[in-house]
N, C-alpha and C. Protein backbone atom coordinates (compact mmCIF):
# COMPACT_ATOMS: atom_id res chain seq x y z
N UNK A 1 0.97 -4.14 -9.52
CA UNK A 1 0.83 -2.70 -9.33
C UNK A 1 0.68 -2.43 -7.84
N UNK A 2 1.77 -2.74 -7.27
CA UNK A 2 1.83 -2.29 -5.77
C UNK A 2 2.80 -1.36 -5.48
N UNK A 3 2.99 -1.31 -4.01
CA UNK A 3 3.71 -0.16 -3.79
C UNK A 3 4.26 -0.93 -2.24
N UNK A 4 5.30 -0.73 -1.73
CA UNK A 4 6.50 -1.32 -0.90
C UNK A 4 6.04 -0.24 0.37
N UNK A 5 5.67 -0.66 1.43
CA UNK A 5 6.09 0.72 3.12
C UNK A 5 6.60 -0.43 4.27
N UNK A 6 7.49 0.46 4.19
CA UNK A 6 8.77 -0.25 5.23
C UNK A 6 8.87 -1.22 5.41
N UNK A 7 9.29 -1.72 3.77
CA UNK A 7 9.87 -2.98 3.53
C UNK A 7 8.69 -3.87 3.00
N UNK A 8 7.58 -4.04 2.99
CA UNK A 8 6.22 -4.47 3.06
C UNK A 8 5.61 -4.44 2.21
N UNK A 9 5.38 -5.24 0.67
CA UNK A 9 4.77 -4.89 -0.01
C UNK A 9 3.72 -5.09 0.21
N UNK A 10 2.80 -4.09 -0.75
CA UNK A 10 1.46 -3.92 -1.02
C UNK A 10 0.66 -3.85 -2.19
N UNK A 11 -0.50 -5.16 -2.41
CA UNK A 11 -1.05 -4.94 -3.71
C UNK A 11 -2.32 -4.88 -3.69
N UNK A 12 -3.31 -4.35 -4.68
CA UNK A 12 -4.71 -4.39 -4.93
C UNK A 12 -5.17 -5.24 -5.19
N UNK A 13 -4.24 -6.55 -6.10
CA UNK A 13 -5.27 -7.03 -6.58
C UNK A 13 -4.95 -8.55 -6.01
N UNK A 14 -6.14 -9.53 -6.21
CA UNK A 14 -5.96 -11.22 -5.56
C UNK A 14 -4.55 -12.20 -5.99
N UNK A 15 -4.48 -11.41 -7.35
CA UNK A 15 -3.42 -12.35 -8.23
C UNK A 15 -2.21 -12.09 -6.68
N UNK A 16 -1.71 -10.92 -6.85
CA UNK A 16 -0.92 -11.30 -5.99
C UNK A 16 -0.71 -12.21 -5.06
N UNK A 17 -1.82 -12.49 -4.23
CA UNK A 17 -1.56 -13.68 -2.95
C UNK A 17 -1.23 -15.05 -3.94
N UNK A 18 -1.44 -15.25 -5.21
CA UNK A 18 -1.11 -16.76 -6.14
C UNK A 18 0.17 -15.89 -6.24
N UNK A 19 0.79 -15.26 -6.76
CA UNK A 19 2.05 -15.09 -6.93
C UNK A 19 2.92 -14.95 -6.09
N UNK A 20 2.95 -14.72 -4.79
CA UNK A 20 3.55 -14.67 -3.28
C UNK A 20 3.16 -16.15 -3.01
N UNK A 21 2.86 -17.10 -3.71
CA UNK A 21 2.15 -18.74 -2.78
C UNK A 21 2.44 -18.73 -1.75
N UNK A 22 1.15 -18.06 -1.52
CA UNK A 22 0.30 -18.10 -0.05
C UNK A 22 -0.05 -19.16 0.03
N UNK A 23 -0.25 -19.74 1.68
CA UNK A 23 -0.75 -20.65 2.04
C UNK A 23 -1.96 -20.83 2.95
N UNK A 24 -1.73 -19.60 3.54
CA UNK A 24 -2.69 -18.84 4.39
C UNK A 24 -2.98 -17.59 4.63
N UNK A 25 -4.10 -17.38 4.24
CA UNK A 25 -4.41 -15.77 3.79
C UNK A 25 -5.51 -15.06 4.98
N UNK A 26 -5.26 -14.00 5.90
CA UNK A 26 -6.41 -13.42 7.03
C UNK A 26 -6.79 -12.69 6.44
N UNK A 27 -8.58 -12.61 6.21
CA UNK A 27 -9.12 -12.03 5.55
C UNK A 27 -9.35 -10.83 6.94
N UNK A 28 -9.84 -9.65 6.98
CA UNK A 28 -10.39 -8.48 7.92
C UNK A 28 -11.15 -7.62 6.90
N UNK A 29 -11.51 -8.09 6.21
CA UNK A 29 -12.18 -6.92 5.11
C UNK A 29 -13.79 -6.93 5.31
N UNK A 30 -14.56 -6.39 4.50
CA UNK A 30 -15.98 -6.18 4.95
C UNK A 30 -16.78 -7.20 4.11
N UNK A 31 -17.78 -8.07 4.23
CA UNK A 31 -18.77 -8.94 4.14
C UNK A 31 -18.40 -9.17 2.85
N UNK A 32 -18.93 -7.84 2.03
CA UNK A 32 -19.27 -7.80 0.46
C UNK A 32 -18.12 -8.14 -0.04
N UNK A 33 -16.63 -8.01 0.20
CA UNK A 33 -15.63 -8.61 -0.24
C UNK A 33 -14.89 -9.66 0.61
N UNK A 34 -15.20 -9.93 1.17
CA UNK A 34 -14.81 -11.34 1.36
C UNK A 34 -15.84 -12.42 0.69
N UNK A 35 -16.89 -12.39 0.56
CA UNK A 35 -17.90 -12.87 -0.32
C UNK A 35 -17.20 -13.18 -2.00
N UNK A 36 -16.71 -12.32 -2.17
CA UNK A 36 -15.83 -12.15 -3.51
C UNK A 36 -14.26 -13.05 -3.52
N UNK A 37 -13.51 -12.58 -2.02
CA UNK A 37 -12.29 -13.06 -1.55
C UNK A 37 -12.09 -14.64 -1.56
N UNK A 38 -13.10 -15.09 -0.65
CA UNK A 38 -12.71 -16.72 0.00
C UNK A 38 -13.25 -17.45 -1.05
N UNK A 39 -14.30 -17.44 -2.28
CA UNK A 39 -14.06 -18.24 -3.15
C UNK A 39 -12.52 -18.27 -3.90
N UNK A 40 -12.56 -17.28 -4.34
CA UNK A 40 -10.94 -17.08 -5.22
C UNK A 40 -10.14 -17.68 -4.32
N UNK A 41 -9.61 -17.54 -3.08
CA UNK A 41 -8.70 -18.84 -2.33
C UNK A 41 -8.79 -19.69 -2.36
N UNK A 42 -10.47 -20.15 -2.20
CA UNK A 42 -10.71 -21.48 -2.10
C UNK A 42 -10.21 -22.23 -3.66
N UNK A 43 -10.69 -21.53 -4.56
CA UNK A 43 -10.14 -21.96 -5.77
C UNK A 43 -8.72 -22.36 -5.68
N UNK A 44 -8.01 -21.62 -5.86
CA UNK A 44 -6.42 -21.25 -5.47
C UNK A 44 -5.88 -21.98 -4.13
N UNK A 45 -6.50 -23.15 -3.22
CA UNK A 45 -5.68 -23.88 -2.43
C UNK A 45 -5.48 -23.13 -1.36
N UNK A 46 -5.94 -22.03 -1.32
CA UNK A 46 -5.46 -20.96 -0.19
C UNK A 46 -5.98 -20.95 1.28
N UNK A 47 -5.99 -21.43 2.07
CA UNK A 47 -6.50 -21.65 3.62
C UNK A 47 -6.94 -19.78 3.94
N UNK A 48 -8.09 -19.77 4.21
CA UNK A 48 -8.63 -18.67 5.39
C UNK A 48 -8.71 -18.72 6.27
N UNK A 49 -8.56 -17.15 7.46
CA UNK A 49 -8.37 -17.18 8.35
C UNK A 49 -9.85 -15.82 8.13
N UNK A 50 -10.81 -15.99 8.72
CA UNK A 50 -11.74 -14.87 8.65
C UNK A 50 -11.96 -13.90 9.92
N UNK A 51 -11.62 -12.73 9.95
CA UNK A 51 -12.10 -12.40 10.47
C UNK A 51 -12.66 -11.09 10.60
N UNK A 52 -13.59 -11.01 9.34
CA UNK A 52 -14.77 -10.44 8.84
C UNK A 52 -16.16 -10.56 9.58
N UNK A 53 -16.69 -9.41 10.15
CA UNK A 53 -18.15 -9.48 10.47
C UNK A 53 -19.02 -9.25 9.44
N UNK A 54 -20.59 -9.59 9.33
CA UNK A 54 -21.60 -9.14 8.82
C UNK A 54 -22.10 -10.18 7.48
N UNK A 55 -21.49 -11.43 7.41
CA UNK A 55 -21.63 -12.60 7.26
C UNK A 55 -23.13 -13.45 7.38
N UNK A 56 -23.97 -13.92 6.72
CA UNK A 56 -25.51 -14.02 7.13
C UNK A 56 -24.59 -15.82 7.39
N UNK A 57 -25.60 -16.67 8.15
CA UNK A 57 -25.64 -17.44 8.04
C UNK A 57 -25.42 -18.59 6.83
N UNK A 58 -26.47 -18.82 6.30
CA UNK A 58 -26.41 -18.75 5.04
C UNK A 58 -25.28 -18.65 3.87
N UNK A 59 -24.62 -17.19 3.79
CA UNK A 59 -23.67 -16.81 3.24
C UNK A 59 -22.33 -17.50 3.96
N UNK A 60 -22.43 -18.03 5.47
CA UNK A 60 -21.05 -18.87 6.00
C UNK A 60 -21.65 -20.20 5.51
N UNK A 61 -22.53 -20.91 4.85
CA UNK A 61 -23.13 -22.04 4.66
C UNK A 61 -22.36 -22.41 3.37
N UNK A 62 -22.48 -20.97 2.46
CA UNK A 62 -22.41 -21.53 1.13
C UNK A 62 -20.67 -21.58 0.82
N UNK A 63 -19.48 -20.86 1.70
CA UNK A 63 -18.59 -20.40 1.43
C UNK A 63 -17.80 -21.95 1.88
N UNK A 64 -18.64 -22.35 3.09
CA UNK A 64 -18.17 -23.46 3.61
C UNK A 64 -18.40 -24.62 2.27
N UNK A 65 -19.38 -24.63 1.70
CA UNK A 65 -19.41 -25.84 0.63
C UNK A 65 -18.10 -25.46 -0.61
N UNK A 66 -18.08 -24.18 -0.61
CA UNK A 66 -16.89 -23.81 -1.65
C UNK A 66 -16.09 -24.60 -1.31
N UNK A 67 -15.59 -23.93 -0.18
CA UNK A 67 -14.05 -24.61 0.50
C UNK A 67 -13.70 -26.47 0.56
N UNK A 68 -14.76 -26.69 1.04
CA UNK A 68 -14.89 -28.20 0.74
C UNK A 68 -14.71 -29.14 -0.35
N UNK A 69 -15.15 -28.25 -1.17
CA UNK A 69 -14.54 -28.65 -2.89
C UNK A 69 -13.34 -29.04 -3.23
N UNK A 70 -12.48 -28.13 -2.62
CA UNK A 70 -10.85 -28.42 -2.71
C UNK A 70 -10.17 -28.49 -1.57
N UNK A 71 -8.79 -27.86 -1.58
CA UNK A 71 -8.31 -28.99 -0.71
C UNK A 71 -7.53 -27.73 0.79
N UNK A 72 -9.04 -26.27 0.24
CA UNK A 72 -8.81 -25.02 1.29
C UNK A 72 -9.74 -25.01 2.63
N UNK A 73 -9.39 -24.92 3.63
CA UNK A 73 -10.26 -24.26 4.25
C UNK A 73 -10.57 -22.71 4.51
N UNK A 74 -11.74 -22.88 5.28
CA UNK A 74 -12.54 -21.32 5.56
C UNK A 74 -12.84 -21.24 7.03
């Protein structure tokens, strides 16, 4: 359920980046969803590129053990 601007599609939802196999995905979105975002890549093989502020410590601690799991980075 996207929509195409100049030439460019566009979607709402994550499935898309698995259906485009992405390989590398730049996150710019805000804390609370990328929190949501970089597990689902990490799941999905998907390499991040972050560059999201407002990130606690902590919260880059735990995203980093996600990623480590498989075979994505963060």
């Amino acid at each position: 359920m996207g929509r195409e601007v100049h030439g460019i599609s566009i979607a709402g939802e994550l499935r898309a980046l698995a259906d485009a196999q992405c390989e590398v995905v730049v996150d710019f979105t805000v804390a609370a969803a990328a929190r949501t975002t970089l597990p689902w890549l990490a799941m999905h093989g998907m390499h991040a590129v972050v560059g999201t502020t407002g990130l606690t410590a902590e919260q880059m601690s735990e995203l980093s053990d996600i990623a480590e799991i498989g075979r994505a980075h963060v």
